[in-house]
Structure formats: structure tokens, C-alpha cells
N, C-alpha and C. Protein backbone atom coordinates (compact mmCIF):
# COMPACT_ATOMS: atom_id res chain seq x y z
N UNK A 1 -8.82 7.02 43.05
CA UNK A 1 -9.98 7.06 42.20
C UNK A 1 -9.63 7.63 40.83
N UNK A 2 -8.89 8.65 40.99
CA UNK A 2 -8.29 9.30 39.35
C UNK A 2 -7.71 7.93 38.94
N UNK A 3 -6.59 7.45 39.85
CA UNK A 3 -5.91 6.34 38.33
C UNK A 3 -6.59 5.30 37.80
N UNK A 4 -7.88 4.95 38.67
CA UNK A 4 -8.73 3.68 38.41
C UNK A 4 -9.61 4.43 36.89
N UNK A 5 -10.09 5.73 36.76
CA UNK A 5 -10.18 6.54 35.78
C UNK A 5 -9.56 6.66 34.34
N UNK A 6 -8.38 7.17 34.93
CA UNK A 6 -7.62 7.16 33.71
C UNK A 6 -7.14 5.71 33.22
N UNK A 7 -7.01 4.79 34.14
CA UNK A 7 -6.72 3.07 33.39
C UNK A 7 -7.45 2.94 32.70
N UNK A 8 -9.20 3.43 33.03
CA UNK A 8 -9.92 3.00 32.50
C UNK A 8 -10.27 3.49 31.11
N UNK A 9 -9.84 4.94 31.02
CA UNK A 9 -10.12 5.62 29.99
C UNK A 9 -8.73 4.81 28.73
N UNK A 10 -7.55 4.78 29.52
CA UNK A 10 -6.63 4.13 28.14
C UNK A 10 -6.99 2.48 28.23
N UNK A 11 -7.72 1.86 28.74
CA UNK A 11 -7.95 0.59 28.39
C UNK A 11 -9.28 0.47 27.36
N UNK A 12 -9.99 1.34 27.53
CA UNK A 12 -11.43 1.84 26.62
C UNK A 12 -10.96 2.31 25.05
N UNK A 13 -9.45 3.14 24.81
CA UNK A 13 -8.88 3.62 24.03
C UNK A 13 -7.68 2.79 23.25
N UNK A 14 -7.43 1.69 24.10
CA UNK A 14 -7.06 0.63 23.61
C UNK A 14 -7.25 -0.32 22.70
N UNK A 15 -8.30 -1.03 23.41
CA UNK A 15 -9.52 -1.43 22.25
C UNK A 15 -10.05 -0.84 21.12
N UNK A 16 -10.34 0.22 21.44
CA UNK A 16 -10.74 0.80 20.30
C UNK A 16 -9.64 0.99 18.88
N UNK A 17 -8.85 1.36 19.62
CA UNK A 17 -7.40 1.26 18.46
C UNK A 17 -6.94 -0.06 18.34
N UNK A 18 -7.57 -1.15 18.80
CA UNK A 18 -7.50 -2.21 18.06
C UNK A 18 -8.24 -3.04 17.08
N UNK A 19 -9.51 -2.78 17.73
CA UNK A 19 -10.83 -3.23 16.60
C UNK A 19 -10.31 -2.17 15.62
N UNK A 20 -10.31 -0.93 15.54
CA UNK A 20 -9.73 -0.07 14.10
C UNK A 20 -8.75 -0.65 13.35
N UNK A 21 -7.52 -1.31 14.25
CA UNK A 21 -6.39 -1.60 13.12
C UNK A 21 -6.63 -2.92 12.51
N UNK A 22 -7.39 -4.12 13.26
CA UNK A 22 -8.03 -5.21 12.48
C UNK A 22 -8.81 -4.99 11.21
N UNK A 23 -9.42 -3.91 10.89
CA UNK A 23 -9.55 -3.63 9.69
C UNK A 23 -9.09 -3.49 8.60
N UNK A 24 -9.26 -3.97 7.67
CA UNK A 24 -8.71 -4.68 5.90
C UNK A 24 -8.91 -2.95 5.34
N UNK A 25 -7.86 -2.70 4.63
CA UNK A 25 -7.75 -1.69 4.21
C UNK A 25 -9.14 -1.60 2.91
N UNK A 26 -9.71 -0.44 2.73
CA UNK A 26 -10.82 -0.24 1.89
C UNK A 26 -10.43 -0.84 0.65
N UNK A 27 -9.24 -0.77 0.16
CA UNK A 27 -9.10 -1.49 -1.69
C UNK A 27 -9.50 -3.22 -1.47
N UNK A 28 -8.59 -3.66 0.13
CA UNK A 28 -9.14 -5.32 0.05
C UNK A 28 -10.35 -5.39 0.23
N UNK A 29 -11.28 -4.85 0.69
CA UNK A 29 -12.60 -4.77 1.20
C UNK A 29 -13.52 -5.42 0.05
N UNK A 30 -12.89 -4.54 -0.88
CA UNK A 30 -14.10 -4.58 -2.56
C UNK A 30 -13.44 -6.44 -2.69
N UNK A 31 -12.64 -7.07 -2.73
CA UNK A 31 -12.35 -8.59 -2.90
C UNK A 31 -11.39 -8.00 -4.24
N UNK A 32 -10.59 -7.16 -4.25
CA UNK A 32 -10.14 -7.98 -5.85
C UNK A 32 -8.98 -7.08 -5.32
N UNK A 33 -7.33 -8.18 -6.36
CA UNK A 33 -6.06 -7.61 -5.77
C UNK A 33 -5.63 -6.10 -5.16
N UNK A 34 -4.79 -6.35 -4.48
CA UNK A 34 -4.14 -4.69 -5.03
C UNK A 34 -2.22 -4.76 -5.37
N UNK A 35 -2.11 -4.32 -5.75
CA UNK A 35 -0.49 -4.26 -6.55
C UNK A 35 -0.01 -2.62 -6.29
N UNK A 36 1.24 -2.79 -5.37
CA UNK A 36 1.51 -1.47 -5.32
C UNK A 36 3.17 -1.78 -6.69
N UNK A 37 3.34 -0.58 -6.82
CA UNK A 37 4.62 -0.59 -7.43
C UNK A 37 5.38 0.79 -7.34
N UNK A 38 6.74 0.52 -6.84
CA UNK A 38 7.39 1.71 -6.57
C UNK A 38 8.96 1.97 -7.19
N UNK A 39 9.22 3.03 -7.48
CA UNK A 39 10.11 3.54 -7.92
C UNK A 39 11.19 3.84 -7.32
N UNK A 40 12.14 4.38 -7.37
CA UNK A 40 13.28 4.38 -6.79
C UNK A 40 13.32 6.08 -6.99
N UNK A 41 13.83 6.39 -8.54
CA UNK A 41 13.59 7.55 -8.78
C UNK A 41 12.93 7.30 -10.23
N UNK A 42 13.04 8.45 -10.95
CA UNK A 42 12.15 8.79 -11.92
C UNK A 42 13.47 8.66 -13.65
N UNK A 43 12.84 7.72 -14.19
CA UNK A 43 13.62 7.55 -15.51
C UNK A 43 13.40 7.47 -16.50
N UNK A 44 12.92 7.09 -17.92
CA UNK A 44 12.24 7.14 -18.54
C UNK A 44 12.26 5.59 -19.05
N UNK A 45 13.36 5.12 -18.84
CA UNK A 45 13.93 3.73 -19.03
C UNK A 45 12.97 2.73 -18.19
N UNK A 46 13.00 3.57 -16.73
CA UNK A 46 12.14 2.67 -16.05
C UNK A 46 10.65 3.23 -15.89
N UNK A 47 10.34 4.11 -16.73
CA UNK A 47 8.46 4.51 -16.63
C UNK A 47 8.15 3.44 -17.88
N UNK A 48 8.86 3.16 -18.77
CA UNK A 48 8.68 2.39 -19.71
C UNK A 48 8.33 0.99 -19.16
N UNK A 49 8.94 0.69 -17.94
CA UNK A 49 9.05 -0.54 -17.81
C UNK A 49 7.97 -1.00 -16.97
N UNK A 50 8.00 0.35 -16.14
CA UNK A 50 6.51 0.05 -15.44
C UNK A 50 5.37 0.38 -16.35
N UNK A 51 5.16 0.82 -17.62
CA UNK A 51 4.15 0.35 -18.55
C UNK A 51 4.33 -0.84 -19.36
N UNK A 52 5.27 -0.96 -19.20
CA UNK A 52 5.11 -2.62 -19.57
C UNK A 52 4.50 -3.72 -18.51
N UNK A 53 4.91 -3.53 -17.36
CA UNK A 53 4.39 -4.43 -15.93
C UNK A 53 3.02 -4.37 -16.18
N UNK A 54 2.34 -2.91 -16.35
CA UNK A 54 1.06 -3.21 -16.45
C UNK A 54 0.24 -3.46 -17.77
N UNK A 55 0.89 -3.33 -18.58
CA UNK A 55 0.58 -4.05 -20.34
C UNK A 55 0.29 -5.44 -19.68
N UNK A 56 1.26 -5.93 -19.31
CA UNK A 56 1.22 -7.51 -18.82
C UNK A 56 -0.12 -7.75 -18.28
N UNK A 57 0.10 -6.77 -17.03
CA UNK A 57 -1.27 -7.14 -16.21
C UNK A 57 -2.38 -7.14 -17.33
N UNK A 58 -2.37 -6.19 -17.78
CA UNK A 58 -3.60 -6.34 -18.78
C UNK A 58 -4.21 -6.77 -19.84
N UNK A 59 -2.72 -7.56 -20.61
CA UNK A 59 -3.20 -8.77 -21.07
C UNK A 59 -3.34 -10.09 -20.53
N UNK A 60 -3.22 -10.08 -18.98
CA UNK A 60 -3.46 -11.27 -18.23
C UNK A 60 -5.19 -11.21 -17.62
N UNK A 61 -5.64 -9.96 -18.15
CA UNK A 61 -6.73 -9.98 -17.14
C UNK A 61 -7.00 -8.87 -16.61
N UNK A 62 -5.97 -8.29 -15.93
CA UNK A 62 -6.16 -7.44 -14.83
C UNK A 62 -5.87 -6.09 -14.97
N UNK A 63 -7.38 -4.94 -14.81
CA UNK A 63 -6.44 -3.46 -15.43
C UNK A 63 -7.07 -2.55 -14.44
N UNK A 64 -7.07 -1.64 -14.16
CA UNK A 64 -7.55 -0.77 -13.09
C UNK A 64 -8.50 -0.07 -14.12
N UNK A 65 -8.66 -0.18 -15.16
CA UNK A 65 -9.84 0.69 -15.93
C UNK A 65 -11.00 -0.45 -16.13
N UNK A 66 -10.80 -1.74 -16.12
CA UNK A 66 -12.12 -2.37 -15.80
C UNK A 66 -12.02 -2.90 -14.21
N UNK A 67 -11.49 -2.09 -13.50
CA UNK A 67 -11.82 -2.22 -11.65
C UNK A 67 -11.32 -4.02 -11.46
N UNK A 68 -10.40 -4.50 -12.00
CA UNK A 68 -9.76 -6.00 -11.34
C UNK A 68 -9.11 -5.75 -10.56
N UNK A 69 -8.26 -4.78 -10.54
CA UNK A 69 -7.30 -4.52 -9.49
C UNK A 69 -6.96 -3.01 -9.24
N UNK A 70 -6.73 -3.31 -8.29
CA UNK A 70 -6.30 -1.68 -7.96
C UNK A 70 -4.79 -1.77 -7.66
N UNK A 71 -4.40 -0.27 -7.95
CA UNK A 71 -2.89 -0.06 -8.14
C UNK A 71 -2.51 0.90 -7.41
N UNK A 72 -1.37 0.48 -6.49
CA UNK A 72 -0.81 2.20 -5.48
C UNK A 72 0.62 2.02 -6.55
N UNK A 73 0.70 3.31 -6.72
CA UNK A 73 2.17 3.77 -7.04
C UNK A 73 2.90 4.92 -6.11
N UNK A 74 4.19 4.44 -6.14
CA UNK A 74 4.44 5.53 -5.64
C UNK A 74 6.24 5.81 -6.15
N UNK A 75 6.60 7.06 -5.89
CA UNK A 75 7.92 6.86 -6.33
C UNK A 75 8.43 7.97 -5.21
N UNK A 76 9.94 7.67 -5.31
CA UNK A 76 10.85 8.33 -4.36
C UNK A 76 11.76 9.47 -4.75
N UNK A 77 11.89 9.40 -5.91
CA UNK A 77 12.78 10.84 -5.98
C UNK A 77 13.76 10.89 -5.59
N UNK A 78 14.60 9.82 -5.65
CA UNK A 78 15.83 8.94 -5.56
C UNK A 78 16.53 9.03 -3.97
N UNK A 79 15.42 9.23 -3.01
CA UNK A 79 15.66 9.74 -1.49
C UNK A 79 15.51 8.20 -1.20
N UNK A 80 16.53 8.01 -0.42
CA UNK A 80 16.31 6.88 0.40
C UNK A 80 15.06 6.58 1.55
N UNK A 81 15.47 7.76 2.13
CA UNK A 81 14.47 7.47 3.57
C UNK A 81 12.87 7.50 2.47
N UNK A 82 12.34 8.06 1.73
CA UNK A 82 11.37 8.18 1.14
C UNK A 82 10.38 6.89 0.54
N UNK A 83 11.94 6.88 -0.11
CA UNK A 83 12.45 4.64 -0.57
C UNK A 83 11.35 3.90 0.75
N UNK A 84 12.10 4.35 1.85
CA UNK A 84 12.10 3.24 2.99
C UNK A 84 10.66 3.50 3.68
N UNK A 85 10.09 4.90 3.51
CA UNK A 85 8.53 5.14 3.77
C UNK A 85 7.56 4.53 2.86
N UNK A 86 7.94 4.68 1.58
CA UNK A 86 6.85 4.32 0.55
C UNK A 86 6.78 2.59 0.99
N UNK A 87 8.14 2.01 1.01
CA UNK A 87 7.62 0.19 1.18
C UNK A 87 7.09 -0.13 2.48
N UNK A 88 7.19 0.84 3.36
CA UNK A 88 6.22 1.02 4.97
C UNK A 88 4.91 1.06 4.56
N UNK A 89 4.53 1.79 3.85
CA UNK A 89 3.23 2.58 3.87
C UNK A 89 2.60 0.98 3.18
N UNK A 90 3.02 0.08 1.87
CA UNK A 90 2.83 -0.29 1.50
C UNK A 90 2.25 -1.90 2.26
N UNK A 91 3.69 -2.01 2.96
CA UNK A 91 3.19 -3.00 3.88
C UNK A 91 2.40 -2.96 4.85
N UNK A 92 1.94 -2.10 5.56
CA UNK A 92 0.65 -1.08 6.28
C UNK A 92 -0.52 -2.04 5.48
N UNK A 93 -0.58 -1.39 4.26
CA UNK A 93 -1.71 -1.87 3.29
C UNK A 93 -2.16 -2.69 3.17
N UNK A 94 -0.87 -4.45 3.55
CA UNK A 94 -1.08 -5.51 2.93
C UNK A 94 -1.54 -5.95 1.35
N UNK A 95 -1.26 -5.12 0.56
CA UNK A 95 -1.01 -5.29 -0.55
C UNK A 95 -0.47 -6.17 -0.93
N UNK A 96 -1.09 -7.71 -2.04
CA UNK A 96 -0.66 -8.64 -2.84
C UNK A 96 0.38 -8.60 -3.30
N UNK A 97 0.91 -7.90 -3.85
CA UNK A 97 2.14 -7.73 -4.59
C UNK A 97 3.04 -6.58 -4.27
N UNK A 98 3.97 -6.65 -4.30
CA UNK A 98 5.00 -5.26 -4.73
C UNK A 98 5.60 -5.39 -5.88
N UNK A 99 6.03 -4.53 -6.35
CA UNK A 99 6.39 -4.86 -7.65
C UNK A 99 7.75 -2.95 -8.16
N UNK A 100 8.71 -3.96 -8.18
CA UNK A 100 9.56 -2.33 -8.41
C UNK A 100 10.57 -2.08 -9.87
N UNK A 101 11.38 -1.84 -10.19
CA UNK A 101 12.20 -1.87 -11.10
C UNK A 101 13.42 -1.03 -10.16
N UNK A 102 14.74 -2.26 -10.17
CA UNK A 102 15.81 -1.66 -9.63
C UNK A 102 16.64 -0.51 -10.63
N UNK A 103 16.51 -1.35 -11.63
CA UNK A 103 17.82 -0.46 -12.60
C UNK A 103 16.84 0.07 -13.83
């Protein structure tokens, strides 16, 4: 009688952690892109460049100050494993784009 219980309790807990993860992360929710972009480490060569990526965006249309798109950034601090969390987290997200600067 306990294990018919407890099956029942992780099959109840199952589901539930699945209808949760079918859920569209809150930025896709609103309907409009999201663009993550990540760093490697921190340069000035390449902060430049990622204000240029989004100059672009924003003479194409798209700026996070009139709400078209939303933007995750993130950077690593030239740590690998950090590297390898931030493009996890990202793909988690399903985020439209990635967008990085190698050099």
C-alpha cells in the first residue's frame, strides 16, 4: 500500500513538472524576439562591438527601449565553464538568436 502511494505521489509530481516545463519562457510570452548575446570576457574592443550589434538592431527596428525585443546578456569573465553555463542557460530560454563576438 506505501509503494502504490508513493508511485502515486511521483507520478502526480511528474506531470506537474511537465505541464511547468512546456511553458514559453515569460520574454516569448509578450510575442516579440528575444536576442541573448554573450561574451567571452570583458574588452573594450569587444563592448564596442556589442554596441554596434545593437546600433544595428536599432536601426533595423528593433531596441529594448521601445519594448521590440528583449535582450539577455551575459558575459563570462574569461571562465570557460561559465562560457559553457551562460550558452545553457540561454538555450533553456529558447531565445531567437545568439549572438557573441569571438575576438
Amino acid at each position: 500500500m506505501k509503494l502504490k502511494t508513493s508511485l502515486s505521489v511521483f507520478i502526480s509530481a511528474l506531470v506537474v513538472f511537465l505541464i511547468a516545463s512546456c511553458n514559453e519562457p515569460k520574454s516569448k510570452q509578450k510575442g516579440k524576439p528575444v536576442i541573448a548575446f554573450l561574451d567571452a570576457f570583458v574588452d573594450e574592443t569587444i563592448a564596442q562591438a556589442k554596441e554596434g550589434f545593437y546600433k544595428a538592431l536599432a536601426n533595423n527596428g528593433f531596441s529594448e527601449s521601445d519594448t521590440s525585443i528583449t535582450i539577455l546578456y551575459r558575459n563570462a569573465q574569461g571562465d570557460i565553464p561559465t562560457l559553457t553555463q551562460a550558452c545553457d542557460y540561454f538555450i533553456s530560454e529558447k531565445v531567437d538568436l545568439i549572438a557573441t563576438n569571438a575576438t
